[in-house]
C-alpha atoms as a PDB file:
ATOM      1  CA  UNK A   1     -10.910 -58.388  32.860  1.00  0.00           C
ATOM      2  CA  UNK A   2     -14.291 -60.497  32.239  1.00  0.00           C
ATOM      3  CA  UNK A   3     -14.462 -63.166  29.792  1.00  0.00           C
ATOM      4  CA  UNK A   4     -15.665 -61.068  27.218  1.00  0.00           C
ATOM      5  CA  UNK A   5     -13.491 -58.667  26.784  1.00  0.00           C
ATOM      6  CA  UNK A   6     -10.115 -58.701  24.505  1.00  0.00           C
ATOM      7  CA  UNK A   7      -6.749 -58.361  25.762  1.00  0.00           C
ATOM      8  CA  UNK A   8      -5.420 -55.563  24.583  1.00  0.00           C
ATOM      9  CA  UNK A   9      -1.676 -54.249  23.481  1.00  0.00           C
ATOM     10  CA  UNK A  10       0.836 -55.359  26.274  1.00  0.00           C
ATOM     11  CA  UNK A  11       1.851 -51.776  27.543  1.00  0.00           C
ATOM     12  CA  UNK A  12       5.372 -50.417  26.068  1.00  0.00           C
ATOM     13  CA  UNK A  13       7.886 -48.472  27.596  1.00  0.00           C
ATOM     14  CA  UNK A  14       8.100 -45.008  26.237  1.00  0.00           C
ATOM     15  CA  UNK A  15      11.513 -43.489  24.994  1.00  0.00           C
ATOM     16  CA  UNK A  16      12.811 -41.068  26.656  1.00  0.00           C
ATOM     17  CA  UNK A  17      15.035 -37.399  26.309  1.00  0.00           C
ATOM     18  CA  UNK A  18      18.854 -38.468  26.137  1.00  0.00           C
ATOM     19  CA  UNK A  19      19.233 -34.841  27.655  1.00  0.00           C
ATOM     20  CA  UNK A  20      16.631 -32.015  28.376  1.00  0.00           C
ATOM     21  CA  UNK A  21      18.009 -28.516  28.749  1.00  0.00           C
ATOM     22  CA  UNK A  22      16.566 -26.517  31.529  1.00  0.00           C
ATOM     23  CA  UNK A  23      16.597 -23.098  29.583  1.00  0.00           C
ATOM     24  CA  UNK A  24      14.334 -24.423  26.781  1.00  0.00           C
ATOM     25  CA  UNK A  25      11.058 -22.969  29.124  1.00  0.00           C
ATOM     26  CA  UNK A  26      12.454 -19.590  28.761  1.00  0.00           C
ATOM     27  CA  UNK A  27      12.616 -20.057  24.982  1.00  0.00           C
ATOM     28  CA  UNK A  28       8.951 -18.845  24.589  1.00  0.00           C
ATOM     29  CA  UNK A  29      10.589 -15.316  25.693  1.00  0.00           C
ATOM     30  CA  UNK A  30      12.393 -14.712  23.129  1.00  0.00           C
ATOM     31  CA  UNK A  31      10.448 -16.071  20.447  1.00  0.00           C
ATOM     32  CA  UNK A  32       7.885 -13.300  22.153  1.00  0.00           C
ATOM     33  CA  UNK A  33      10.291 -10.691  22.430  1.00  0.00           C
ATOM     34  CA  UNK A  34      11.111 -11.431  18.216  1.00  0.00           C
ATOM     35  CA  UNK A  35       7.375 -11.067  17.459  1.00  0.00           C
ATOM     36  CA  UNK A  36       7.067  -7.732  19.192  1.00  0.00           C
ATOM     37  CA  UNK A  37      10.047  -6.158  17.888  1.00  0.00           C
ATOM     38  CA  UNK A  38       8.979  -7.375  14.379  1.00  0.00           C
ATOM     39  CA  UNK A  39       5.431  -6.273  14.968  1.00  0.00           C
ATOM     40  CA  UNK A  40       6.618  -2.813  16.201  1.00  0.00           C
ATOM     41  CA  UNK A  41       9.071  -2.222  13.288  1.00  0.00           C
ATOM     42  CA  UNK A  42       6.935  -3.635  10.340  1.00  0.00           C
ATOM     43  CA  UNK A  43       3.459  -1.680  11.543  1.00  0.00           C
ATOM     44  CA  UNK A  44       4.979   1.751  10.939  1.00  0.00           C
ATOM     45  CA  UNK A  45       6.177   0.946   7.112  1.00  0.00           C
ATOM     46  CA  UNK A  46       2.815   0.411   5.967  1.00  0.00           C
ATOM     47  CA  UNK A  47       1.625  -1.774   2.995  1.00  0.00           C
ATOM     48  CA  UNK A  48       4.754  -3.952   0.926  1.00  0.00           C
ATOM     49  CA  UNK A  49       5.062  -7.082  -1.454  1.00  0.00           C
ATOM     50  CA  UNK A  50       7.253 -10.113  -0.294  1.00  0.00           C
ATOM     51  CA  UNK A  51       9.527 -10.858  -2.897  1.00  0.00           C
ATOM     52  CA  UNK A  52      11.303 -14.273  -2.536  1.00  0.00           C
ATOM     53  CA  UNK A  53      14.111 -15.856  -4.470  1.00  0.00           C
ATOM     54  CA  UNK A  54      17.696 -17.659  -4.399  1.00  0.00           C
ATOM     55  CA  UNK A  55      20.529 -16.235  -2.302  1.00  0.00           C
ATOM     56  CA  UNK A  56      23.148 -17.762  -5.164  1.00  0.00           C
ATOM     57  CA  UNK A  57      21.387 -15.712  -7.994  1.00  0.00           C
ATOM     58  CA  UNK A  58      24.568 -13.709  -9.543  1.00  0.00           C
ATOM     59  CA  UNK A  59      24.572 -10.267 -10.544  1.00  0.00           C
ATOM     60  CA  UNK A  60      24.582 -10.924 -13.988  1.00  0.00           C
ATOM     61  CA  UNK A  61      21.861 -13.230 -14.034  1.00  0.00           C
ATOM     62  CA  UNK A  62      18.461 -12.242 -15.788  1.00  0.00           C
ATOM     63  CA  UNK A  63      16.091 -13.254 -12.966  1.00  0.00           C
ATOM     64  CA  UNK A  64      18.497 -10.725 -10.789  1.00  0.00           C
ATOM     65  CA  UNK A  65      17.582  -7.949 -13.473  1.00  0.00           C
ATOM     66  CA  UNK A  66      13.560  -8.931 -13.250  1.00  0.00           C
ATOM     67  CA  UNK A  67      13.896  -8.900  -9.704  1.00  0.00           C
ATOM     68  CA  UNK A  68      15.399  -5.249  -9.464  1.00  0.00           C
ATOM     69  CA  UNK A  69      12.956  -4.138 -12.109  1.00  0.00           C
ATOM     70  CA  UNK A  70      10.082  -5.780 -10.167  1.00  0.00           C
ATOM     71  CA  UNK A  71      10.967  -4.219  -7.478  1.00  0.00           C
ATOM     72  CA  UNK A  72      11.618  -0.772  -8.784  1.00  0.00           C
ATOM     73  CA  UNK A  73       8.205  -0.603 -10.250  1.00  0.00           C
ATOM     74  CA  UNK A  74       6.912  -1.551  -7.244  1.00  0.00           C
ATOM     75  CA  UNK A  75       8.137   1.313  -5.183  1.00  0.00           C
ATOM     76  CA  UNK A  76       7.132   3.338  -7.382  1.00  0.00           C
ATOM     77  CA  UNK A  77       3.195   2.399  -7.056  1.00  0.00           C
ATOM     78  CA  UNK A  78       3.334   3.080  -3.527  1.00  0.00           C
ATOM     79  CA  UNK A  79       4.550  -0.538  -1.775  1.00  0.00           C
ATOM     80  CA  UNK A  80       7.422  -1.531   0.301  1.00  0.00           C
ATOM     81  CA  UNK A  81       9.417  -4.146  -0.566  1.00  0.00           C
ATOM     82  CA  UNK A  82      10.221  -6.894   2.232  1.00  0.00           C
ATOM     83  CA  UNK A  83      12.854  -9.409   1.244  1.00  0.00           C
ATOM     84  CA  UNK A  84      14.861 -12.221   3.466  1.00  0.00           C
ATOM     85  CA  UNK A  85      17.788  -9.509   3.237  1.00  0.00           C
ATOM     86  CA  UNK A  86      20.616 -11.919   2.030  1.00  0.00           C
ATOM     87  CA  UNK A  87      22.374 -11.808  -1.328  1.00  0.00           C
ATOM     88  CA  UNK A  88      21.063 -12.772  -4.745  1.00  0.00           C
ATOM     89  CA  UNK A  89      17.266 -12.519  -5.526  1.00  0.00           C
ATOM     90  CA  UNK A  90      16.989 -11.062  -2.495  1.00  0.00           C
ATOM     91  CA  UNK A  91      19.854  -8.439  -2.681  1.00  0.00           C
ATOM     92  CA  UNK A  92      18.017  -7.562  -6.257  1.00  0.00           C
ATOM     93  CA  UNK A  93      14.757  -7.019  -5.134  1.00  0.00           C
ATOM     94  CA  UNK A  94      16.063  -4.682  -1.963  1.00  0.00           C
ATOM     95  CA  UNK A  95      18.588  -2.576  -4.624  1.00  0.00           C
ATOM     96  CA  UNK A  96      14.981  -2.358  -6.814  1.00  0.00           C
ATOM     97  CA  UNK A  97      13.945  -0.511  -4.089  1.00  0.00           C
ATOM     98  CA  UNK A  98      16.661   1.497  -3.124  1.00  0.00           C
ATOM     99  CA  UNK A  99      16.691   2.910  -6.799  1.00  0.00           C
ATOM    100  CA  UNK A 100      13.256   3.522  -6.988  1.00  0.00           C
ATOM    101  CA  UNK A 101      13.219   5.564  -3.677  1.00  0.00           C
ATOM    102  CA  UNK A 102      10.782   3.106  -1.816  1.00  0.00           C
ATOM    103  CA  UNK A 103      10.860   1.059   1.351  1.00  0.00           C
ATOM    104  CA  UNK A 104      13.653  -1.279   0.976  1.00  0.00           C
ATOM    105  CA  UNK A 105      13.324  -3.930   3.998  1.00  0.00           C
ATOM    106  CA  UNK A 106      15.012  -7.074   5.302  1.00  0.00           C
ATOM    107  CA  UNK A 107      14.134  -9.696   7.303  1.00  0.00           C
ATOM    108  CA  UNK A 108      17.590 -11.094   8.156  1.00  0.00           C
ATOM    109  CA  UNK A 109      18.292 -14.563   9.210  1.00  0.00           C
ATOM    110  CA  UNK A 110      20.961 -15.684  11.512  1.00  0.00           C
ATOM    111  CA  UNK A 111      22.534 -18.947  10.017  1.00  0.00           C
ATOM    112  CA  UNK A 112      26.008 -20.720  10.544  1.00  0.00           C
ATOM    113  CA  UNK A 113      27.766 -20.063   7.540  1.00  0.00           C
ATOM    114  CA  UNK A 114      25.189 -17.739   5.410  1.00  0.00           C
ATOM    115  CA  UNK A 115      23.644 -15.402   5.549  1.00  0.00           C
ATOM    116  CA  UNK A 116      24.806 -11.522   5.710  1.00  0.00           C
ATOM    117  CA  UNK A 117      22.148  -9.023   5.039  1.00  0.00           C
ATOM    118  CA  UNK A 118      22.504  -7.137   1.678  1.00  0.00           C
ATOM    119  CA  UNK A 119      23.662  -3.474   1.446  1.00  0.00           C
ATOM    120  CA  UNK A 120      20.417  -2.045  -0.438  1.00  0.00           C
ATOM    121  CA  UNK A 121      18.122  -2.643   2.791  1.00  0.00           C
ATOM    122  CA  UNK A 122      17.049   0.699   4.477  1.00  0.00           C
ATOM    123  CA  UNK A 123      19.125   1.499   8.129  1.00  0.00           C
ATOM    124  CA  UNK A 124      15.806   1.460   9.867  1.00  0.00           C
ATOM    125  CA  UNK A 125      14.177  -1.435   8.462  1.00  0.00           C
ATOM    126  CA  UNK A 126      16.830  -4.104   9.005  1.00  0.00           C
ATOM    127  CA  UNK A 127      15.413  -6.930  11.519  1.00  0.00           C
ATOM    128  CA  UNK A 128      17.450  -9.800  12.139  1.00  0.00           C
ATOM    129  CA  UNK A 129      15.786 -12.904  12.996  1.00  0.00           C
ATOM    130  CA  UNK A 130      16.323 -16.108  15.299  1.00  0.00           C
ATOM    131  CA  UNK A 131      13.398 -18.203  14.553  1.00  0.00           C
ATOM    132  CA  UNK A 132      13.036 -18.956  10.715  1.00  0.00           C
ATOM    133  CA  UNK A 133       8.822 -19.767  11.746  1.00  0.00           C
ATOM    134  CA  UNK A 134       8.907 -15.799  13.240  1.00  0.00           C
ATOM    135  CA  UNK A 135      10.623 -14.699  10.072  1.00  0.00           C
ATOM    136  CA  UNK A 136       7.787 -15.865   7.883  1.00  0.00           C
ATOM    137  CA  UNK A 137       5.106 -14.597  10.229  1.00  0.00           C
ATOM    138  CA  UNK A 138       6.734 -11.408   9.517  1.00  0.00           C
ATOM    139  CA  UNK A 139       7.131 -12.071   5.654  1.00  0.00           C
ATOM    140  CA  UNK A 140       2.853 -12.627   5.294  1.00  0.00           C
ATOM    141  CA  UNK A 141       1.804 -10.241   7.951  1.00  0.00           C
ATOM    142  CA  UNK A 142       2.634  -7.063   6.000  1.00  0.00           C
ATOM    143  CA  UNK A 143       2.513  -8.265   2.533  1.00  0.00           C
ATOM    144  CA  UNK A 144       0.394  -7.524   0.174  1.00  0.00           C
ATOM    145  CA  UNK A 145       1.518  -9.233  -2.432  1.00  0.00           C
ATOM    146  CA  UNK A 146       3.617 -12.475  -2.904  1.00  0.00           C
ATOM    147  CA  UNK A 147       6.358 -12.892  -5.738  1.00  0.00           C
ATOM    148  CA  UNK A 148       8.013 -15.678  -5.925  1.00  0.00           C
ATOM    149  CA  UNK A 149      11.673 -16.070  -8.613  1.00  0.00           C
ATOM    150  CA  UNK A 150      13.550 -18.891  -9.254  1.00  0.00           C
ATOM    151  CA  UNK A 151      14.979 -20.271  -5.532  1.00  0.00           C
ATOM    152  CA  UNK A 152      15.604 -23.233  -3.479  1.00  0.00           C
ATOM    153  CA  UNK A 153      13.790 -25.153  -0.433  1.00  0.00           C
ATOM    154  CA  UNK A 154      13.463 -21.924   0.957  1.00  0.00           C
ATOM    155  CA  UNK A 155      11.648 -19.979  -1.240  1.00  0.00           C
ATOM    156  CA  UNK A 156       9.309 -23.265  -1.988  1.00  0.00           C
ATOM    157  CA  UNK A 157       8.867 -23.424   1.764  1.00  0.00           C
ATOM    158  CA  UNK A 158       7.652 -19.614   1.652  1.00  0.00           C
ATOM    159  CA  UNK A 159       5.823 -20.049  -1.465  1.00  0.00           C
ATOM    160  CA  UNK A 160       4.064 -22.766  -0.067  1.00  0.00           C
ATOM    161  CA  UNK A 161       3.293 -21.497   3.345  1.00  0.00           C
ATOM    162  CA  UNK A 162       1.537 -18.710   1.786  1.00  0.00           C
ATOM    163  CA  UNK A 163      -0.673 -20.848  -0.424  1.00  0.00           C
ATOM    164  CA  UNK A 164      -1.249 -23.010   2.546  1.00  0.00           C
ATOM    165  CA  UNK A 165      -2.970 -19.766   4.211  1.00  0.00           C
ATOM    166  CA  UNK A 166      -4.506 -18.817   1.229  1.00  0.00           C
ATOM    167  CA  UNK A 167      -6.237 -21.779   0.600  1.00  0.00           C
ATOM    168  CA  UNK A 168      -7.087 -22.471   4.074  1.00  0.00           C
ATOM    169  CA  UNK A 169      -8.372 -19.019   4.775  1.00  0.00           C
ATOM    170  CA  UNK A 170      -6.430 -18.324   7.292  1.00  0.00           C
ATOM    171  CA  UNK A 171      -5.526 -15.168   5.857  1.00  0.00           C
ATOM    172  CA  UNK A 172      -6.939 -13.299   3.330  1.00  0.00           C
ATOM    173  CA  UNK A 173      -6.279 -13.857  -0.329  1.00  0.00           C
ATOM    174  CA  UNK A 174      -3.539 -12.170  -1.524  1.00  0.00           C
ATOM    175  CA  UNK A 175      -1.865 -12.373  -5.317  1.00  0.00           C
ATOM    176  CA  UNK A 176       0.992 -14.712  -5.767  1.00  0.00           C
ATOM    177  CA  UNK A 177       2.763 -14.178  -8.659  1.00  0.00           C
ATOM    178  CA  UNK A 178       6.271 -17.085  -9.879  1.00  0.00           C
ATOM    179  CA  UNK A 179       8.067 -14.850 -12.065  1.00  0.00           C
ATOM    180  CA  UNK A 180      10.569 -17.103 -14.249  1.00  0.00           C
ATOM    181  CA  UNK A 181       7.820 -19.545 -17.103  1.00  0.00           C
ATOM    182  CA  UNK A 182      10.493 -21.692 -17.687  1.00  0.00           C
ATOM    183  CA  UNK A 183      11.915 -22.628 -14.256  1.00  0.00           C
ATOM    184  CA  UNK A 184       7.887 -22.971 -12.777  1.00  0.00           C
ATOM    185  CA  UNK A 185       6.021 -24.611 -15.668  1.00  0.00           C
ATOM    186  CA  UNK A 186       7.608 -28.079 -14.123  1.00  0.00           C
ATOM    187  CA  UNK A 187       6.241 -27.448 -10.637  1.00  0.00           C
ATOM    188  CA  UNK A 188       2.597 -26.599 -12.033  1.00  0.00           C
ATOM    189  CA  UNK A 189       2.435 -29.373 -14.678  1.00  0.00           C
ATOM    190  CA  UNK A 190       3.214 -31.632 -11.590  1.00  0.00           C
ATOM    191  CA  UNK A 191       0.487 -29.994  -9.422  1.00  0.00           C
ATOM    192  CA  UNK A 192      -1.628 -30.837 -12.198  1.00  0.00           C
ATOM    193  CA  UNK A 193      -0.752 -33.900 -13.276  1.00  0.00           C
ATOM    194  CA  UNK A 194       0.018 -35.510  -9.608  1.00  0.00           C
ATOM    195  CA  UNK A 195      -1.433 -33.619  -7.010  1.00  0.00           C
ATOM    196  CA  UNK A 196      -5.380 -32.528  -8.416  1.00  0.00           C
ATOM    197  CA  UNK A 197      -5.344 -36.183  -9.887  1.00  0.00           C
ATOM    198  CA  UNK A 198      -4.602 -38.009  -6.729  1.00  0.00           C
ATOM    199  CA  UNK A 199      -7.175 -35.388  -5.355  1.00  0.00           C
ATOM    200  CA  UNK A 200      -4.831 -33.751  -2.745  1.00  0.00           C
ATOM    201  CA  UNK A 201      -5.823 -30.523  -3.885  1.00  0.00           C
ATOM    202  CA  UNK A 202      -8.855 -29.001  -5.894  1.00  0.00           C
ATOM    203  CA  UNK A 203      -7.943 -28.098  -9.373  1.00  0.00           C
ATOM    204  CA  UNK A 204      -9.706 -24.329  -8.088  1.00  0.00           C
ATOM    205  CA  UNK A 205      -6.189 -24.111  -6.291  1.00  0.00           C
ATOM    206  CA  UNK A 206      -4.524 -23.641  -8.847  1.00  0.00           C
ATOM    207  CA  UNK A 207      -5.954 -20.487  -9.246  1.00  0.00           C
ATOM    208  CA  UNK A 208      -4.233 -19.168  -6.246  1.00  0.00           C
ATOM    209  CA  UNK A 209      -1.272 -18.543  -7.937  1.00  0.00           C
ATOM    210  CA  UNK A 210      -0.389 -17.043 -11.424  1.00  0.00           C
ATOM    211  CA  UNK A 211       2.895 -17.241 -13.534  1.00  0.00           C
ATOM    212  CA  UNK A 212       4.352 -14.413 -15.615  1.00  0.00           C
ATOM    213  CA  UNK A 213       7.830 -13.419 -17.358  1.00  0.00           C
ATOM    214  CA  UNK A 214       7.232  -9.599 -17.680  1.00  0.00           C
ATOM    215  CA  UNK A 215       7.816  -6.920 -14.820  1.00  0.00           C
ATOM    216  CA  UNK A 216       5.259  -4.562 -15.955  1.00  0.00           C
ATOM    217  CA  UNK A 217       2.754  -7.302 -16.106  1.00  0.00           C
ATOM    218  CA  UNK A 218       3.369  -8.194 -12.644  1.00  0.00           C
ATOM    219  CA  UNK A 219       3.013  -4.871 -11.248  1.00  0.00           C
ATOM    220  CA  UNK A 220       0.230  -4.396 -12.747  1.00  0.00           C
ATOM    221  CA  UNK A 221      -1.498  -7.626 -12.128  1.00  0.00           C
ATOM    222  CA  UNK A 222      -1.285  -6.675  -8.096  1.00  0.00           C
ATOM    223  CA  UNK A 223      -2.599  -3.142  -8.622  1.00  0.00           C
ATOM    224  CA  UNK A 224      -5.575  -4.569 -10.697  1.00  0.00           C
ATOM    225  CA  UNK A 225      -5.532  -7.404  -8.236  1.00  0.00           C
ATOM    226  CA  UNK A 226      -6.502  -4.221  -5.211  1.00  0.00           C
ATOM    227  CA  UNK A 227      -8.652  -2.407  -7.785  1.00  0.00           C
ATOM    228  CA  UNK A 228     -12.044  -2.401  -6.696  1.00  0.00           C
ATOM    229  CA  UNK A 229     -13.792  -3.842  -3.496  1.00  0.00           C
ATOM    230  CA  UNK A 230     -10.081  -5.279  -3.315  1.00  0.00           C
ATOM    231  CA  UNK A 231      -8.837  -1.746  -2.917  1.00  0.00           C
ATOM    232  CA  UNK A 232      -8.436  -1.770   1.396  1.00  0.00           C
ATOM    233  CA  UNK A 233      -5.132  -2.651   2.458  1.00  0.00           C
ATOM    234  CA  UNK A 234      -5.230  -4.442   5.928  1.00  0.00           C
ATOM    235  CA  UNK A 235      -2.074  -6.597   7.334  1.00  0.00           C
ATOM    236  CA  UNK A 236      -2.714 -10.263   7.579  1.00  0.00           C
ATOM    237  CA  UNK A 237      -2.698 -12.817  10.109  1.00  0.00           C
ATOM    238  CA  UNK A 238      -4.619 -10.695  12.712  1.00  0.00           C
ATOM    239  CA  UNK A 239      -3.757 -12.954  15.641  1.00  0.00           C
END
């Protein structure tokens, strides 16, 4: 070192792995072997909404009755319905489907104590997934649609993913629709209030996303959302 340069940082020793497990090279494999199998399955039911929500929803709860009635409507307009295939929201949303003589799919999740897939799913259109990042590939890549009822970190994580996309165009547009007023007006007056003033996010984002209480109205918000040059249906995420 000359006399005019500055010493720099002394050099630290880096941490190491307490323990690295040979197999995890092969991992890649099966996350590969998930995406095909996914690919394959979901490519043959054609054009669905995504229709997230809690897994402790009861039966007897009203946002279980909007989400079968969602649902049902759905079917009925020509869309499969993909849900996580678990119980509550999701078990709604799948019977919705059943009922209205549609595509009724789930996208499974193994877990430690949850989660068992709900009865209302169609035979053939049961996948059971490893990876929860592969699950939600499979969740945007064949919907249409986004609808989001009261849930938990999950269904903000998959709420949020989507937007994420949407706003950074790695897919394209799609609506997203938080059925439940009262449970989401908290989460938007944040956005507004936090987020666009601390400039994290352009107040135009908020467009991305809508918020309604009535089934009908949501239906019909996604078919006037595909009306017009909007009227192609293409899967997203064309990797």
């Amino acid at each position: 070192m000359n006399q005019n340069e500055q010493p720099g940082a002394p050099i630290r020793a880096m941490k190491r792995w307490s323990q690295i497990k040979g197999e995890n090279s092969w991992t890649i494999l099966k996350v590969m072997a998930e995406l095909v199998d996914g690919f394959e399955s979901l490519n043959r039911i054609g054009p669905c909404v995504s229709i997230f929500g809690s897994a402790r929803t009861n039966s007897d709860d009203k946002y279980y009755q909007l989400a079968t009635q969602i649902a049902q409507q759905l079917v009925q307009e020509g869309f499969g319905v993909i849900t996580g295939g678990g119980p509550g929201i999701m078990e709604a949303a799948n019977k919705g489907a059943t009922l209205g003589g549609g595509a009724s799919v789930g996208l499974n999740i193994n877990l430690p104590h949850e989660q068992t897939h709900n009865r209302f799913i169609d035979d053939d259109k049961l996948l059971t997934h490893r990876y929860f990042f592969v699950r939600k590939v499979m969740f945007v890549k064949y919907a249409q649609g986004l609808i989001a009822l009261p849930g938990g970190f999950g269904t903000l994580d998959e709420l949020f993913e989507v937007l994420t996309l949407i706003q950074t165009k790695k897919i394209t547009r799609v609506p997203v629709v938080l059925v439940g007023s009262t449970y989401w007006a908290g989460l938007r007056d944040w956005m507004v209030n936090t987020i666009v003033r601390e400039r994290n996010i352009n107040e135009d984002d908020l467009e991305l996303f809508t918020i309604m209480d009535d089934p009908g109205k949501v239906v019909a918000y996604i078919l006037d959302f595909y009306s017009g040059e909007r009227r192609h249906l293409t899967p997203n995420l064309e990797l």
